[in-house]
C-alpha atoms as a PDB file:
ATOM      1  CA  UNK A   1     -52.360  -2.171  16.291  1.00  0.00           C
ATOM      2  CA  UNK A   2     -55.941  -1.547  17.631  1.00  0.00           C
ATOM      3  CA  UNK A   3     -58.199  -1.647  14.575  1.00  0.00           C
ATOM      4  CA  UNK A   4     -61.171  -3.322  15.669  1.00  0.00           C
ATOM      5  CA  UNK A   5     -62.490  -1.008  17.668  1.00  0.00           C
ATOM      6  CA  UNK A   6     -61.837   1.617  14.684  1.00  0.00           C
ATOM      7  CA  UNK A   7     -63.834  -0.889  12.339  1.00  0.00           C
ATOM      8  CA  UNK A   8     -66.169  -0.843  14.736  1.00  0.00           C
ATOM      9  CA  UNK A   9     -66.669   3.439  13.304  1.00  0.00           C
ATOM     10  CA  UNK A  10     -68.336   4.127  16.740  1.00  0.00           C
ATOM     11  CA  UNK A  11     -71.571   3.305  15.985  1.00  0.00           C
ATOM     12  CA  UNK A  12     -74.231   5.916  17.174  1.00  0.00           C
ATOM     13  CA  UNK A  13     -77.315   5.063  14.598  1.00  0.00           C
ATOM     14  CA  UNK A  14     -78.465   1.460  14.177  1.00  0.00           C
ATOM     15  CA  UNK A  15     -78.718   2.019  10.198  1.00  0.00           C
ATOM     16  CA  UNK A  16     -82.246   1.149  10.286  1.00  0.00           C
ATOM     17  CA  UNK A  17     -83.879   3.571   7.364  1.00  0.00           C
ATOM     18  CA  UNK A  18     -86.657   5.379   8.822  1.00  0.00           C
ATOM     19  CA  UNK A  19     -87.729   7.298   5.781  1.00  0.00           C
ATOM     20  CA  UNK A  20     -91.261   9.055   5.325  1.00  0.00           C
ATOM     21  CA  UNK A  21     -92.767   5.765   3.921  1.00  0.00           C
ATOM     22  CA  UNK A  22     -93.180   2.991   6.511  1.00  0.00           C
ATOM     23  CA  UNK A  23     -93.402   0.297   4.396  1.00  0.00           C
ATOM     24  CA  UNK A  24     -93.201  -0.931   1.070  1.00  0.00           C
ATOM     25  CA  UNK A  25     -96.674  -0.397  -1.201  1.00  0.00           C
ATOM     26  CA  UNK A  26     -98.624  -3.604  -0.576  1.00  0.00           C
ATOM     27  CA  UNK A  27    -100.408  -5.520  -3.363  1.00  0.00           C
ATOM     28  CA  UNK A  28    -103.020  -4.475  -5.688  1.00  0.00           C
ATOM     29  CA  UNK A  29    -106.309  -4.715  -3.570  1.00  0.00           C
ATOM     30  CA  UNK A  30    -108.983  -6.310  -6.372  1.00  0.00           C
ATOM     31  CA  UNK A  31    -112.892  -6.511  -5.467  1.00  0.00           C
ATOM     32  CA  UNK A  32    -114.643  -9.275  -5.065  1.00  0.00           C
ATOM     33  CA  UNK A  33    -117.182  -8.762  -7.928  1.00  0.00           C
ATOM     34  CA  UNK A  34    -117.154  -9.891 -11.135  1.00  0.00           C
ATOM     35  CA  UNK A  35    -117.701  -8.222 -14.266  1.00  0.00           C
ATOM     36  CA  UNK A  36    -116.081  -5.177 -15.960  1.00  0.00           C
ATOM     37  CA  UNK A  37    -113.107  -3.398 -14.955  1.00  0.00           C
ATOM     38  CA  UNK A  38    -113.648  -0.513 -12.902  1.00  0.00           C
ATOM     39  CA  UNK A  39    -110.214   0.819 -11.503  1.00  0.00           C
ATOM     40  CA  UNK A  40    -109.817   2.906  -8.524  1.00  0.00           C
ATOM     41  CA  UNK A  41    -106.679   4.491  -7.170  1.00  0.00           C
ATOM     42  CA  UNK A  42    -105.232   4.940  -3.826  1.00  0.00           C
ATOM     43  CA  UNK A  43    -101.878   7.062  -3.485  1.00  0.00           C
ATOM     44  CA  UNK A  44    -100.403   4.418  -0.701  1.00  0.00           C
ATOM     45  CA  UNK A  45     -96.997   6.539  -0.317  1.00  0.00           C
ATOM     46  CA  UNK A  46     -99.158   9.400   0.940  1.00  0.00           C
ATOM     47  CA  UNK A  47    -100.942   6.640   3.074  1.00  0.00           C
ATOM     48  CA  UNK A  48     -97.609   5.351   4.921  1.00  0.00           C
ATOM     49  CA  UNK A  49     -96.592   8.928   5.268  1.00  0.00           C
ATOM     50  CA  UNK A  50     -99.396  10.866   6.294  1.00  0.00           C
ATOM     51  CA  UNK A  51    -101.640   8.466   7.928  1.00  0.00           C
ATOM     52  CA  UNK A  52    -102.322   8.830  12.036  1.00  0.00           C
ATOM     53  CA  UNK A  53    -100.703   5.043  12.453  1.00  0.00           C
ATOM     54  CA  UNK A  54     -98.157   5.389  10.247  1.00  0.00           C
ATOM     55  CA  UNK A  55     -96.914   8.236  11.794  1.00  0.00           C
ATOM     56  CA  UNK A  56     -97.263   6.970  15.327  1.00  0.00           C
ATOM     57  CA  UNK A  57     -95.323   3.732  14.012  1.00  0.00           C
ATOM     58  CA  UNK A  58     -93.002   5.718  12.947  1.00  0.00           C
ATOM     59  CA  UNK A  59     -92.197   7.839  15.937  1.00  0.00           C
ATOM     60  CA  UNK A  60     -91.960   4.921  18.341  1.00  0.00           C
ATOM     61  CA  UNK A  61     -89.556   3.728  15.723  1.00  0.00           C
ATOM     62  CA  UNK A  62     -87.046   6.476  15.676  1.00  0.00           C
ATOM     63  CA  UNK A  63     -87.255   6.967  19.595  1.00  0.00           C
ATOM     64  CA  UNK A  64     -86.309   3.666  19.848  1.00  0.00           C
ATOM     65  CA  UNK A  65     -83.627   3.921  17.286  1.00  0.00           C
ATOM     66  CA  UNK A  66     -81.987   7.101  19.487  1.00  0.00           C
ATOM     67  CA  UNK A  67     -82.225   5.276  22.866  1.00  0.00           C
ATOM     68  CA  UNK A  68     -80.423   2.177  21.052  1.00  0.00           C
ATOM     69  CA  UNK A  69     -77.567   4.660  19.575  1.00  0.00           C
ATOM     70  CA  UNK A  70     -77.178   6.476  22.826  1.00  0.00           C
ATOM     71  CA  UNK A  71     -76.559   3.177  24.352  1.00  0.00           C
ATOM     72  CA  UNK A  72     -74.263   1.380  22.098  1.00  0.00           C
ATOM     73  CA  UNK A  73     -72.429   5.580  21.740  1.00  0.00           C
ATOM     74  CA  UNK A  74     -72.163   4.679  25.869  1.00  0.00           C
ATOM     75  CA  UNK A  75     -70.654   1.654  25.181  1.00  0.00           C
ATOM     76  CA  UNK A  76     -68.352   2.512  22.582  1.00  0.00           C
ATOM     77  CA  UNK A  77     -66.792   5.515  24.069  1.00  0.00           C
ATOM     78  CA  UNK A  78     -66.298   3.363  27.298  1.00  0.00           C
ATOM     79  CA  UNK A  79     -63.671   1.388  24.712  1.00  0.00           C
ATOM     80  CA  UNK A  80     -62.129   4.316  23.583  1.00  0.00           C
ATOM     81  CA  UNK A  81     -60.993   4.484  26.709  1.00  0.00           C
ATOM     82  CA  UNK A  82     -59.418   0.943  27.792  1.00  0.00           C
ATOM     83  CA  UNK A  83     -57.913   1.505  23.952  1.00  0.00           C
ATOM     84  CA  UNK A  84     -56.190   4.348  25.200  1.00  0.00           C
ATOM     85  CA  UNK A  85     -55.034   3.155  28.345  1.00  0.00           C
ATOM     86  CA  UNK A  86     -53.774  -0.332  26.571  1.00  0.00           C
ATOM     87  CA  UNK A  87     -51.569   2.096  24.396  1.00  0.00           C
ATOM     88  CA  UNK A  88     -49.740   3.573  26.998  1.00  0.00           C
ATOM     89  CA  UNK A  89     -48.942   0.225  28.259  1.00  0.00           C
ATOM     90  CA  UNK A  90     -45.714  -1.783  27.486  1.00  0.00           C
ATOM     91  CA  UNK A  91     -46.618  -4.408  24.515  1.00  0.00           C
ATOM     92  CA  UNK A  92     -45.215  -7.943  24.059  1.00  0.00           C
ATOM     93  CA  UNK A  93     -45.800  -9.595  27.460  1.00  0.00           C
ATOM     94  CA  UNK A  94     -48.019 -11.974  28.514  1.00  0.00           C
ATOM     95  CA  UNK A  95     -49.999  -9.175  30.834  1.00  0.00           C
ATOM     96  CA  UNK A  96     -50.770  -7.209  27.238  1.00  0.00           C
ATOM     97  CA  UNK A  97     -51.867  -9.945  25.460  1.00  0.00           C
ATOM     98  CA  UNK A  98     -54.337 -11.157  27.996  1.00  0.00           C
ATOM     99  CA  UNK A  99     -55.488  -7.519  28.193  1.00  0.00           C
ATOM    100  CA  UNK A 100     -55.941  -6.834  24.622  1.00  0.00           C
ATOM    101  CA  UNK A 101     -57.168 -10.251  23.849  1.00  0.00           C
ATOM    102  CA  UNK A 102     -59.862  -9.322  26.596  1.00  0.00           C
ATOM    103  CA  UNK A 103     -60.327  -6.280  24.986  1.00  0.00           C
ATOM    104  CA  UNK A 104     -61.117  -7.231  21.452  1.00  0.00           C
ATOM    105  CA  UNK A 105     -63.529  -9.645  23.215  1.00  0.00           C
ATOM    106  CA  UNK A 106     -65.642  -7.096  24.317  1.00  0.00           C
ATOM    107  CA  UNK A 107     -65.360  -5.242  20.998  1.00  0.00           C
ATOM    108  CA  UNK A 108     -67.077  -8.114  19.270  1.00  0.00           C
ATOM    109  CA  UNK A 109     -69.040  -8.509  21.983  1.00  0.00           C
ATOM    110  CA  UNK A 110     -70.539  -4.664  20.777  1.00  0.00           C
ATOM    111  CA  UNK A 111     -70.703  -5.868  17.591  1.00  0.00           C
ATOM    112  CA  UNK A 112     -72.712  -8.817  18.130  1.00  0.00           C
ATOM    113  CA  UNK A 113     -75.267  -6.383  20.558  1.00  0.00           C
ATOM    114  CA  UNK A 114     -75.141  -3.870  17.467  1.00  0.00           C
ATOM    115  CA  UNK A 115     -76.526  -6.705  14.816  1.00  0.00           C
ATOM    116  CA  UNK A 116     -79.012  -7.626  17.800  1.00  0.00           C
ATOM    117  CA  UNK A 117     -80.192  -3.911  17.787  1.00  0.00           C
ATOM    118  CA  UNK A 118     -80.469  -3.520  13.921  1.00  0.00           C
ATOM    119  CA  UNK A 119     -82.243  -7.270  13.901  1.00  0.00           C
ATOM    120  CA  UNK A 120     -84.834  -6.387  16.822  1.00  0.00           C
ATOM    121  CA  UNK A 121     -86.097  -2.610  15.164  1.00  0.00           C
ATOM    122  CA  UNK A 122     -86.373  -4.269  11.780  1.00  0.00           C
ATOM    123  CA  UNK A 123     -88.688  -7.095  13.543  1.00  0.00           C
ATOM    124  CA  UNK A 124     -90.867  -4.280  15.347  1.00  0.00           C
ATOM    125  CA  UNK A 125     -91.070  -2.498  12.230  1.00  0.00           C
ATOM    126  CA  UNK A 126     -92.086  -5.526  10.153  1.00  0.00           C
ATOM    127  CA  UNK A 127     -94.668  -6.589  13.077  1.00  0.00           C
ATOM    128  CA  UNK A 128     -96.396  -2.855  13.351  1.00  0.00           C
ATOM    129  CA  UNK A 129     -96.981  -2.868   9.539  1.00  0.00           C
ATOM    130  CA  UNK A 130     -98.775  -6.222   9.901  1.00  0.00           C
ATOM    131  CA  UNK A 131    -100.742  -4.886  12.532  1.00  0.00           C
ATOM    132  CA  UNK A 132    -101.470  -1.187   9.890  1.00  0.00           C
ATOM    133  CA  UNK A 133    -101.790  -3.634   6.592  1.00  0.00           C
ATOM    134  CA  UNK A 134    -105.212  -5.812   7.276  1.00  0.00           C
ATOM    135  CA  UNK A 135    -106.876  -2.596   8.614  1.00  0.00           C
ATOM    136  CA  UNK A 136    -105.899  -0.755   5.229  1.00  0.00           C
ATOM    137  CA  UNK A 137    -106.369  -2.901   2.957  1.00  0.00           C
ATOM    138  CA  UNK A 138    -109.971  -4.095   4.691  1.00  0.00           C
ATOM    139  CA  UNK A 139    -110.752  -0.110   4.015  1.00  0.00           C
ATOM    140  CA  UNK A 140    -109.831   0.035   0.621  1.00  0.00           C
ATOM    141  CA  UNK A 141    -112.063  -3.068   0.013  1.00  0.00           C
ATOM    142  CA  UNK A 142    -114.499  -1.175   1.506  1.00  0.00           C
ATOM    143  CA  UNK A 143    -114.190   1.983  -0.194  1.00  0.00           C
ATOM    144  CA  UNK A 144    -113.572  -0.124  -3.733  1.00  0.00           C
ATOM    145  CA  UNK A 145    -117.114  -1.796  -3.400  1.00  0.00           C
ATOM    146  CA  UNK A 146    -118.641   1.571  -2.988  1.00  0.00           C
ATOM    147  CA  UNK A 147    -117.471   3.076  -5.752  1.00  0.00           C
ATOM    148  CA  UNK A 148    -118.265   0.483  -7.772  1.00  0.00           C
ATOM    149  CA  UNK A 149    -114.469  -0.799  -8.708  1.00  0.00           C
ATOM    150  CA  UNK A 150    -113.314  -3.999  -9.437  1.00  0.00           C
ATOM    151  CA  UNK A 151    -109.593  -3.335  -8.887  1.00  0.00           C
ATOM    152  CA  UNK A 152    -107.844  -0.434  -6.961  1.00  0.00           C
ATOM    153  CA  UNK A 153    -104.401   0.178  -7.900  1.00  0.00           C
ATOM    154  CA  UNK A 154    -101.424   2.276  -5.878  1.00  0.00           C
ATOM    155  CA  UNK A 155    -101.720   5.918  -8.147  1.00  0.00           C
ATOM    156  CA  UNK A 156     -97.861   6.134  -7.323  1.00  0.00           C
ATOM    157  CA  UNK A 157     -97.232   3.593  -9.940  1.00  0.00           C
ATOM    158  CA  UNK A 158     -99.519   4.407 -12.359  1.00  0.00           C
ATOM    159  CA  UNK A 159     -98.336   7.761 -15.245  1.00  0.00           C
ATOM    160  CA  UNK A 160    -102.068   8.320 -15.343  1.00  0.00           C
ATOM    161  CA  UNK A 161    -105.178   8.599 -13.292  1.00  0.00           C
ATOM    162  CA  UNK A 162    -108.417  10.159 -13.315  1.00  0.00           C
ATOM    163  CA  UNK A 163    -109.551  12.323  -9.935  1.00  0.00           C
ATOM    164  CA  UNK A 164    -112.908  10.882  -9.774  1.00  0.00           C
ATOM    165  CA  UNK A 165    -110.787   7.799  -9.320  1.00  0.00           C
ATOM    166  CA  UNK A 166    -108.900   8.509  -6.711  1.00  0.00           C
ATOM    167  CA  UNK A 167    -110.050   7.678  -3.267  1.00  0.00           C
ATOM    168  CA  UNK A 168    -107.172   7.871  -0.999  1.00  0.00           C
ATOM    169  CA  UNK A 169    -108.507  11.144   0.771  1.00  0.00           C
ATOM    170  CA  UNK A 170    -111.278   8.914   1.571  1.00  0.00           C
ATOM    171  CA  UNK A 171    -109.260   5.770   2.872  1.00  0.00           C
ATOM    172  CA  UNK A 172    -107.088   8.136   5.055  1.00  0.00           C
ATOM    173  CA  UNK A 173    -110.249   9.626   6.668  1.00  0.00           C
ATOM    174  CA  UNK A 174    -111.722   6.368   6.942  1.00  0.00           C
ATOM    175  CA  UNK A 175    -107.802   4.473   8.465  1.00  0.00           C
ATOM    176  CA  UNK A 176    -107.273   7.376  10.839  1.00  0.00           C
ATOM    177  CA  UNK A 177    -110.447   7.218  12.612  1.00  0.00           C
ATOM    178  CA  UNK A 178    -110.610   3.073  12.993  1.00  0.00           C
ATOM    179  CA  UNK A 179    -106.578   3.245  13.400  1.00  0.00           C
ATOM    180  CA  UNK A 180    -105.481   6.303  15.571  1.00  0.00           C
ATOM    181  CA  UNK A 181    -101.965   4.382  16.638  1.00  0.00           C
ATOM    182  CA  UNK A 182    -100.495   1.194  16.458  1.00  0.00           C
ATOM    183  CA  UNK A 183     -97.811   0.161  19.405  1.00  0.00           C
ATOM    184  CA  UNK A 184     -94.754  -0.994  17.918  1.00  0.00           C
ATOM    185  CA  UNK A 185     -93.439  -4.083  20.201  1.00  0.00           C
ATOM    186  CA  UNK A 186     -89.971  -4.015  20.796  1.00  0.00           C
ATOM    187  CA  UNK A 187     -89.592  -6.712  23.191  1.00  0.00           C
ATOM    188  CA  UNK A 188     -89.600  -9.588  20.692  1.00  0.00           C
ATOM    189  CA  UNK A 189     -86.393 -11.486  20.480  1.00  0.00           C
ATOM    190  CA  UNK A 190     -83.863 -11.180  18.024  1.00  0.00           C
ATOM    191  CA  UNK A 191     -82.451 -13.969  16.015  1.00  0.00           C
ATOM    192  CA  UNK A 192     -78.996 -14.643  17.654  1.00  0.00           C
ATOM    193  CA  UNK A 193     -76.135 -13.175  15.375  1.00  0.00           C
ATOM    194  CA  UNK A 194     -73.984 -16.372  14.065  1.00  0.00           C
ATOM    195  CA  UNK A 195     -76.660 -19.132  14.314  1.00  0.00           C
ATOM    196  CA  UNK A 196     -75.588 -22.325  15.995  1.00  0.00           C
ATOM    197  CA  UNK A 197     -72.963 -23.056  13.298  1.00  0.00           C
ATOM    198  CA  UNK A 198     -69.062 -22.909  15.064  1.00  0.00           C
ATOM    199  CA  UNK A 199     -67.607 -19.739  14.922  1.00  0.00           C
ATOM    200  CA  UNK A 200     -70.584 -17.728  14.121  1.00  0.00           C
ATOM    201  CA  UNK A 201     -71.129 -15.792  10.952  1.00  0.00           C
ATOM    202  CA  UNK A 202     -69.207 -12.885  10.030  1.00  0.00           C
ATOM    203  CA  UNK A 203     -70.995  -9.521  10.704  1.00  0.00           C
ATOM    204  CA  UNK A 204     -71.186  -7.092   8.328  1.00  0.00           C
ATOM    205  CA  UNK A 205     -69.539  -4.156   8.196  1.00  0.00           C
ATOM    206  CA  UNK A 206     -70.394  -0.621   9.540  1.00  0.00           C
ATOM    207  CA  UNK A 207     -71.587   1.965   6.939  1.00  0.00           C
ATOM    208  CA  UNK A 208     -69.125   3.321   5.206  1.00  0.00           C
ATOM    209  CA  UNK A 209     -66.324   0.915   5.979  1.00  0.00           C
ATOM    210  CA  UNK A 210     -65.584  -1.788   2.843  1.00  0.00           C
ATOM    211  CA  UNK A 211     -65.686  -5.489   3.418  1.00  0.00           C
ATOM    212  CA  UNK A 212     -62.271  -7.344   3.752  1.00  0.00           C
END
């Protein structure tokens, strides 16, 4: 009888993947200069992982991402309970309906504040690497022109590259000491889940649970 709230698979995690890179690799940087192609190689994986701001992006990130689970676990388990206590009450009158009608109200009312959750770290995510991305790429301009290269390409993509080549040692150095930290801005607004259109838009499902 009560499913929703068992769809619902008590969410504790927003799902947002936090992994060791930040971000995706960004484009091949390519110097200004003309003239013949001198390639250079930065290992951008190690960048997004090991740099100062990508770490501190990356903290902020996952603090935020516990404080959100704690709160929605809160809510959730609160739910449990009115489930339970609807259970034990006597079904098929008017009272029950208007109780569990209220009730899966506020169920989709968790999943709608879930969505909101997921929506708002992905935008603080996306708006601390834009903040990390200029700075890096500014560096590896900089770095590019000194070593004489005409195009600097992520090493992580490439089966071969030379060491005298590879200047990412250099770039971190160079990041970490313009770009100790970046503060990741969580107070942005979310797009609201359904749009304008009537009825709203169906929410996905939590992990592990199939679509219907």
């Amino acid at each position: 009888m009560f499913t929703a709230l068992k769809r619902l698979a008590l969410v504790t995690g927003l799902g947002l993947a936090i992994g060791a890179g930040v971000a995706a690799a960004p484009h091949p940087v390519q110097a200004e200069e003309a003239g013949p192609a001198t390639i250079a190689f930065v290992d951008v994986p190690r960048i997004m992982r090991d740099s100062a701001a990508a770490k501190s992006i990356r903290a902020q990130l996952e603090r935020q991402e516990k404080a959100y689970g704690a709160e929605i676990k809160a809510q959730t388990d609160k739910l449990r309970q009115e489930e339970e206590a609807l259970k034990k009450q006597a079904a098929n009158t008017d009272a029950f309906r208007a109780k569990q009608q209220e009730f899966q109200g506020k169920v989709d009312a968790l999943r709608q504040q879930v969505e909101r959750r997921r929506q708002q770290m992905s935008f603080a995510q996306e708006d601390a690497m834009k903040k990390l991305t200029p700075v890096f790429k500014d560096i590896v301009s900089e770095v590019a022109k000194e070593v004489g290269a005409s195009i600097v390409l992520d090493s992580a993509q490439v089966l071969v590259t030379s060491n005298n080549l590879n200047v990412t040692d250099t770039v971190l150095q160079r990041l970490d000491a313009k770009l100790p930290s970046v503060a990741v801005n969580f107070n942005a607004p979310a797009t609201p889940v359904g749009g304008g259109s009537g009825g709203g838009a169906a929410l996905p499902p939590p992990p592990g649970k199939p679509a219907k």
